[in-house]
Protein backbone atom coordinates (compact mmCIF):
# COMPACT_ATOMS: atom_id res chain seq x y z
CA UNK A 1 13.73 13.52 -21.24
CA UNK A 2 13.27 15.90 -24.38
CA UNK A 3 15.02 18.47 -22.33
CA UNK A 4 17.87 16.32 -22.03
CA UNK A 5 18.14 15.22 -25.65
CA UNK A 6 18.02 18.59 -26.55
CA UNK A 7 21.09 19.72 -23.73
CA UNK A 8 23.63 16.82 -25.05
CA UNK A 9 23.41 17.75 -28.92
CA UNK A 10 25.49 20.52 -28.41
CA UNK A 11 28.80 20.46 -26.49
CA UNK A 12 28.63 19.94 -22.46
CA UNK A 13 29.19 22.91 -20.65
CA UNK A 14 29.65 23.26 -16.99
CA UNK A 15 25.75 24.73 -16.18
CA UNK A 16 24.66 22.14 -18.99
CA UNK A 17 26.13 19.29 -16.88
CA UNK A 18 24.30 21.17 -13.70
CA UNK A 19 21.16 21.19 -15.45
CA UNK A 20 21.31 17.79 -16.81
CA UNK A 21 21.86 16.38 -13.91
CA UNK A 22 18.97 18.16 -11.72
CA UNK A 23 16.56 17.02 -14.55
CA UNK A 24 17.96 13.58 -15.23
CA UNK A 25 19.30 12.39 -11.51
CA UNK A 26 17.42 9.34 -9.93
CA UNK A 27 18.88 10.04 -6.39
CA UNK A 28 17.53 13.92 -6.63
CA UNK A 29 13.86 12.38 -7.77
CA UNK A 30 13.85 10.21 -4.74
CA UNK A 31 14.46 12.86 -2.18
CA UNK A 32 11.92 15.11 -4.03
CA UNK A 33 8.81 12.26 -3.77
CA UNK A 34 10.69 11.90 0.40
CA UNK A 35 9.35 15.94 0.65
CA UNK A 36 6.04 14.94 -1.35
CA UNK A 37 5.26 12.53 1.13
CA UNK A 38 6.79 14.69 4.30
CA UNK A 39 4.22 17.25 3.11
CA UNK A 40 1.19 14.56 3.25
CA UNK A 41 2.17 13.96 7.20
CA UNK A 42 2.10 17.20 7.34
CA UNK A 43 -1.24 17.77 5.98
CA UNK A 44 -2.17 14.97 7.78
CA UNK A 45 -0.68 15.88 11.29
CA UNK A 46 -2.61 19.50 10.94
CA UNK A 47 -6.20 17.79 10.37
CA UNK A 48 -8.18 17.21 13.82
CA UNK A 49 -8.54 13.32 14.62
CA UNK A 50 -11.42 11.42 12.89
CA UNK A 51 -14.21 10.53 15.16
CA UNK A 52 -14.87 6.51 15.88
CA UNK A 53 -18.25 5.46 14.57
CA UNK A 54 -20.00 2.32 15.38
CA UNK A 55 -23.34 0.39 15.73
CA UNK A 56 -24.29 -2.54 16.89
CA UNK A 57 -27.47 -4.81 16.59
CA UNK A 58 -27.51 -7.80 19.52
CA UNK A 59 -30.89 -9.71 18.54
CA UNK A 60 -32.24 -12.47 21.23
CA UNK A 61 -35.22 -14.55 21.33
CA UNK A 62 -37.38 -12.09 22.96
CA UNK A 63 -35.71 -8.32 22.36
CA UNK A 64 -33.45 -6.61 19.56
CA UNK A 65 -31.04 -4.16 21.79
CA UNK A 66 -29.22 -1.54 18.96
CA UNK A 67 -26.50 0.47 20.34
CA UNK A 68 -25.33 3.22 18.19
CA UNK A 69 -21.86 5.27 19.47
CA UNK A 70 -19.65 8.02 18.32
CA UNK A 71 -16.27 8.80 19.42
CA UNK A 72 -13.50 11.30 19.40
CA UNK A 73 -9.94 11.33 21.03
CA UNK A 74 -10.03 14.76 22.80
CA UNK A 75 -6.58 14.41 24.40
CA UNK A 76 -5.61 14.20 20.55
CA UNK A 77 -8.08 17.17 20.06
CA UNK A 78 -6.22 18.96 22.84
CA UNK A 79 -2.91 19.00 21.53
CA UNK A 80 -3.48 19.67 18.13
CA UNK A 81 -2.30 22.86 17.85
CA UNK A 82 1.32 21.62 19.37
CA UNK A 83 1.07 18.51 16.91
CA UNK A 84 0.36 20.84 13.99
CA UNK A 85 3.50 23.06 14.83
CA UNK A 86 5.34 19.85 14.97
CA UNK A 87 4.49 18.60 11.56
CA UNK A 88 5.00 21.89 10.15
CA UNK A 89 8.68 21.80 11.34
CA UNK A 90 9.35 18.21 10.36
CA UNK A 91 7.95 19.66 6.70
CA UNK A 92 10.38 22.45 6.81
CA UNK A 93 13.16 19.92 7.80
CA UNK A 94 12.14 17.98 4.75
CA UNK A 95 12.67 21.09 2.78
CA UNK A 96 16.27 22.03 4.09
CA UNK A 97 16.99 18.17 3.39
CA UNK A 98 15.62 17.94 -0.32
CA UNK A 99 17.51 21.62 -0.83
CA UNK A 100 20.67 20.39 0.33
CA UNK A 101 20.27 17.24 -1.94
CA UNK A 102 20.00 19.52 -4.71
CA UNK A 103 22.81 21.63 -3.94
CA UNK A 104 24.75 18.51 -3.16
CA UNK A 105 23.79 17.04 -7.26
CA UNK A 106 24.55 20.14 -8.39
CA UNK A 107 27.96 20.88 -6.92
CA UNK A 108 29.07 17.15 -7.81
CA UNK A 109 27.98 17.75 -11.54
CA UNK A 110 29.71 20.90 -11.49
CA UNK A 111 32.52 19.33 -10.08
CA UNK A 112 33.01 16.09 -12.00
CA UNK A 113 32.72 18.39 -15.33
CA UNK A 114 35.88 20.93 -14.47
CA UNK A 115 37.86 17.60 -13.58
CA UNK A 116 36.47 15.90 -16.99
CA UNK A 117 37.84 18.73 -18.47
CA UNK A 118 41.06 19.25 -17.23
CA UNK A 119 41.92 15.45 -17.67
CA UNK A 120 41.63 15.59 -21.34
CA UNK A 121 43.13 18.54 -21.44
CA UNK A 122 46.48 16.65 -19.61
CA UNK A 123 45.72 13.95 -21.99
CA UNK A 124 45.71 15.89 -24.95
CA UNK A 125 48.90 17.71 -24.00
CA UNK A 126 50.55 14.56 -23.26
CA UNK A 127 49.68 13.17 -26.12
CA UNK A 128 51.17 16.16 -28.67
CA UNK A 129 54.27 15.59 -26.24
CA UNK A 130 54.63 12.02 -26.64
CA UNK A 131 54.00 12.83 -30.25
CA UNK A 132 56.89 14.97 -30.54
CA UNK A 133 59.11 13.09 -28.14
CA UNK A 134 58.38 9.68 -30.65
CA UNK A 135 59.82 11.74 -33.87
CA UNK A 136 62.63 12.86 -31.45
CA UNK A 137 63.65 9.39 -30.73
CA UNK A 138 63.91 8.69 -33.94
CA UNK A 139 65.66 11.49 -34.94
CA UNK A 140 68.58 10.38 -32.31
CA UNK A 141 68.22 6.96 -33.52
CA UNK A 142 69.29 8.45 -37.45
CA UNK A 143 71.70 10.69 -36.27
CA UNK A 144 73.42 7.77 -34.22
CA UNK A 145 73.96 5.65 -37.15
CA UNK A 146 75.79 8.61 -38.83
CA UNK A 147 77.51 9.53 -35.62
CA UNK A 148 76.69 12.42 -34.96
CA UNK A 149 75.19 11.53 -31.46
CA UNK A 150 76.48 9.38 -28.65
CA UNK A 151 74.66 6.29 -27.54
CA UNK A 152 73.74 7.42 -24.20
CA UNK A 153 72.13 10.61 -25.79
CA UNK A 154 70.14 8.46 -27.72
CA UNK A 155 69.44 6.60 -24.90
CA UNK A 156 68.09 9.62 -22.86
CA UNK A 157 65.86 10.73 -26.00
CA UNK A 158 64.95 6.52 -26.11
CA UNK A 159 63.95 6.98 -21.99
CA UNK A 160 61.75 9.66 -22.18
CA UNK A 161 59.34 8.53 -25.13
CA UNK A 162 59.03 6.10 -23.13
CA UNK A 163 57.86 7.86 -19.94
CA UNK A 164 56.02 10.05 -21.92
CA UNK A 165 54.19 6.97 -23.35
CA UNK A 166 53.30 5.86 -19.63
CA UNK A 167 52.81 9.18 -18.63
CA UNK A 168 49.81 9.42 -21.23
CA UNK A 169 48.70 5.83 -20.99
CA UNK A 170 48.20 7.11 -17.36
CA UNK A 171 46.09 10.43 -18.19
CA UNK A 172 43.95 8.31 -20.04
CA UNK A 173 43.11 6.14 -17.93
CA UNK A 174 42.15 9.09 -15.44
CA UNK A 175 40.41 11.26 -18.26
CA UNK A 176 37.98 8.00 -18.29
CA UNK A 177 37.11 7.42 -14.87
CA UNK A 178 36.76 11.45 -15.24
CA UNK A 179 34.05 11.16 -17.42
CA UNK A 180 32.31 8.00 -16.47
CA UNK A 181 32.16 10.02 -13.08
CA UNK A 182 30.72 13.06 -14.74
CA UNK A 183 28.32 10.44 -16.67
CA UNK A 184 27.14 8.94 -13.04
CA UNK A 185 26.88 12.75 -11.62
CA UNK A 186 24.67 13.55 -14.89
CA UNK A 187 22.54 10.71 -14.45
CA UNK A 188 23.04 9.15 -18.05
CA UNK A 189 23.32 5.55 -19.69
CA UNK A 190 22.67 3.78 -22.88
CA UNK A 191 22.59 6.14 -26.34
CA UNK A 192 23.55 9.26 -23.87
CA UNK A 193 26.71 8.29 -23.55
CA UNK A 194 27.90 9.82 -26.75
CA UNK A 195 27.72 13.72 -25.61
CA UNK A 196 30.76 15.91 -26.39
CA UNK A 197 32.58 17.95 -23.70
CA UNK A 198 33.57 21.88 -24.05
CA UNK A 199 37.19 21.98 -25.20
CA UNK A 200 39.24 24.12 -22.37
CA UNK A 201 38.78 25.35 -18.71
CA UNK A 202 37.75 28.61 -18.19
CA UNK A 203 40.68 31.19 -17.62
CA UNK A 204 40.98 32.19 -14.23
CA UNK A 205 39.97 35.33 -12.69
CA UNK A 206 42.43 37.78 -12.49
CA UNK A 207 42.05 39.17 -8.75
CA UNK A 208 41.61 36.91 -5.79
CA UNK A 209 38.25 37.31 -4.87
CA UNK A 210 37.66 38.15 -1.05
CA UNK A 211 34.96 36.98 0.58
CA UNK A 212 34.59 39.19 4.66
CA UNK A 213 32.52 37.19 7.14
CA UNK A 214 32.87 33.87 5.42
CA UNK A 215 32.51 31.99 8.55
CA UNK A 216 29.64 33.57 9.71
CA UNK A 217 27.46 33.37 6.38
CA UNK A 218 28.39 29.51 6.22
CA UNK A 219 26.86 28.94 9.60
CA UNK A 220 24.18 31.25 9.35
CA UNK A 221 22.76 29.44 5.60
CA UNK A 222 24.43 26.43 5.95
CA UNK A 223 21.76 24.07 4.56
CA UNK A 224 23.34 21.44 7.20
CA UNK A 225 23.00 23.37 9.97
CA UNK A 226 19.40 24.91 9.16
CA UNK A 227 18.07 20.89 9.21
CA UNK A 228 19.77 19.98 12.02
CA UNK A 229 18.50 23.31 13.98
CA UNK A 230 14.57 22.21 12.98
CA UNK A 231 15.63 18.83 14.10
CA UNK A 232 16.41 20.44 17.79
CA UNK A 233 13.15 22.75 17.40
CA UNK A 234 11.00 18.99 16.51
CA UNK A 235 12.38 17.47 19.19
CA UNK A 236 11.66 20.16 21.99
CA UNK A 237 8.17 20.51 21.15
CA UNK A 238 8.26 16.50 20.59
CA UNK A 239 9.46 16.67 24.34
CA UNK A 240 7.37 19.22 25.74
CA UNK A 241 4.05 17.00 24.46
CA UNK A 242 5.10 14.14 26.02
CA UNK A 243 5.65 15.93 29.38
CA UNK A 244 2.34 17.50 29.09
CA UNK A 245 0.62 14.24 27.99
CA UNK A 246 2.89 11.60 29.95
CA UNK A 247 0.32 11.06 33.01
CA UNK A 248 -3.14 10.69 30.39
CA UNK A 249 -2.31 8.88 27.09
CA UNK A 250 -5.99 8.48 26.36
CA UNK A 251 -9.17 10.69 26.87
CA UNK A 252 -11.94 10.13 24.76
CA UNK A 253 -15.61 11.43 24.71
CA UNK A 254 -18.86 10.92 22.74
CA UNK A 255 -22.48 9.76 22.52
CA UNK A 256 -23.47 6.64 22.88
CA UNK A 257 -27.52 6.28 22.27
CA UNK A 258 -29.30 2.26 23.00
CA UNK A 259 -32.56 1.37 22.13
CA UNK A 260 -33.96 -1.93 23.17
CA UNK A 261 -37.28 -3.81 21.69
């Protein structure tokens, strides 16, 4: 939260709207607590099964019979190891998902800022054009009561005020839903609201850039792609348990130990 503070006293940049909204995003928290607790059943699914303990005292009007017993799944024993390899992947899966969330935030803050950006720069353009448009106007409108310009050529200076004057009603209309998008991207509400947006777009480069082997390097480290790979590599050695288990679902073995008085 101080971090935050700190970020939107001074004007929003594009990596300050990145940063602000990996700190500050709700959605992003969520699927960071969905890894915490994909690591637990991991943790969990790597720990051998906990033995059954029990003991029981049966007391009749002659003897006291006390039965004491101890328990352990060994099928579950048994196919640990596969288990454990299983829970490790759905971990890793949980990984590649809470990675892709944050690349996901991240892209859609960086995103929503450019397009912030560039609609109030189309709305501050349109608005020193409807500015000079309006003095225009009425510049026709003087020179037509001396005569000195035709009524339909103050007509045409009369017609496009006025679609400049829709034109930037328009833009500002978009440079809002711009920014309450940026503000939902960011994560922000109440006194937050009142942050301050960098001025212009950065130029742009001079050169194309070229990027060789695009297609291959997006699916090779496609974050999609890598979860739904470990989702294939859970589900075969999901599969192959159940084949090797399918006949014997339970096998369990112990010591059982009665004494009777």
């Amino acid at each position: 939260r101080a971090t935050t503070a700190t970020l939107l006293r001074k004007p929003l940049s594009a990596d300050r709207a990145v940063q602000i909204a990996l700190l500050n995003n709700r959605g992003l928290q969520a699927a960071y607590n969905e890894l915490a607790i994909a690591e637990a059943r991991a943790v969990e699914g790597s720990l051998p099964p906990n033995p059954a303990i029990s003991l029981s005292r049966i007391a009749g009007s002659v003897e006291i019979e006390i039965e004491r017993k101890i328990v352990a799944n060994v099928l579950a024993l048994a196919t640990l190891p596969m288990r454990s390899e299983i829970a490790a992947t759905r971990f890793r899966q949980a990984q590649a998902i809470a990675l892709a969330e944050t690349l996901r935030v991240a892209a859609d803050a960086r995103r929503a800022f450019y397009r912030a950006v560039a609609a109030h720069e189309v709305a501050s353009f349109l608005t020193r054009a409807q500015g000079s448009a309006r003095t225009s106007a009425e510049f026709a409108a003087r020179l037509g009561e001396t005569g000195a310009m035709s009524k339909l050529d103050q007509a045409r200076e009369q017609a496009f005020h006025a679609e400049l004057t829709a034109q930037l009603a328009s833009a500002r209309q978009r440079a809002a839903s711009a920014r309450e998008a940026l503000v939902r991207s960011m994560g922000l509400w109440g006194d937050d609201l009142g942050f301050r947006i960098a001025g212009t777009l950065p130029r742009l480069p001079k050169h194309p850039q070229t990027l060789p082997g695009v297609e291959v390097e997006a699916v090779r480290r496609h974050v999609d792609l890598q979860v739904e790979r470990l989702e294939l590599d859970a589900l075969a050695k999901s599969y192959g348990l159940t084949q090797a288990t399918r006949f014997i679902n339970v096998l369990d073995a112990g010591f059982v130990s009665k004494t009777t008085r």
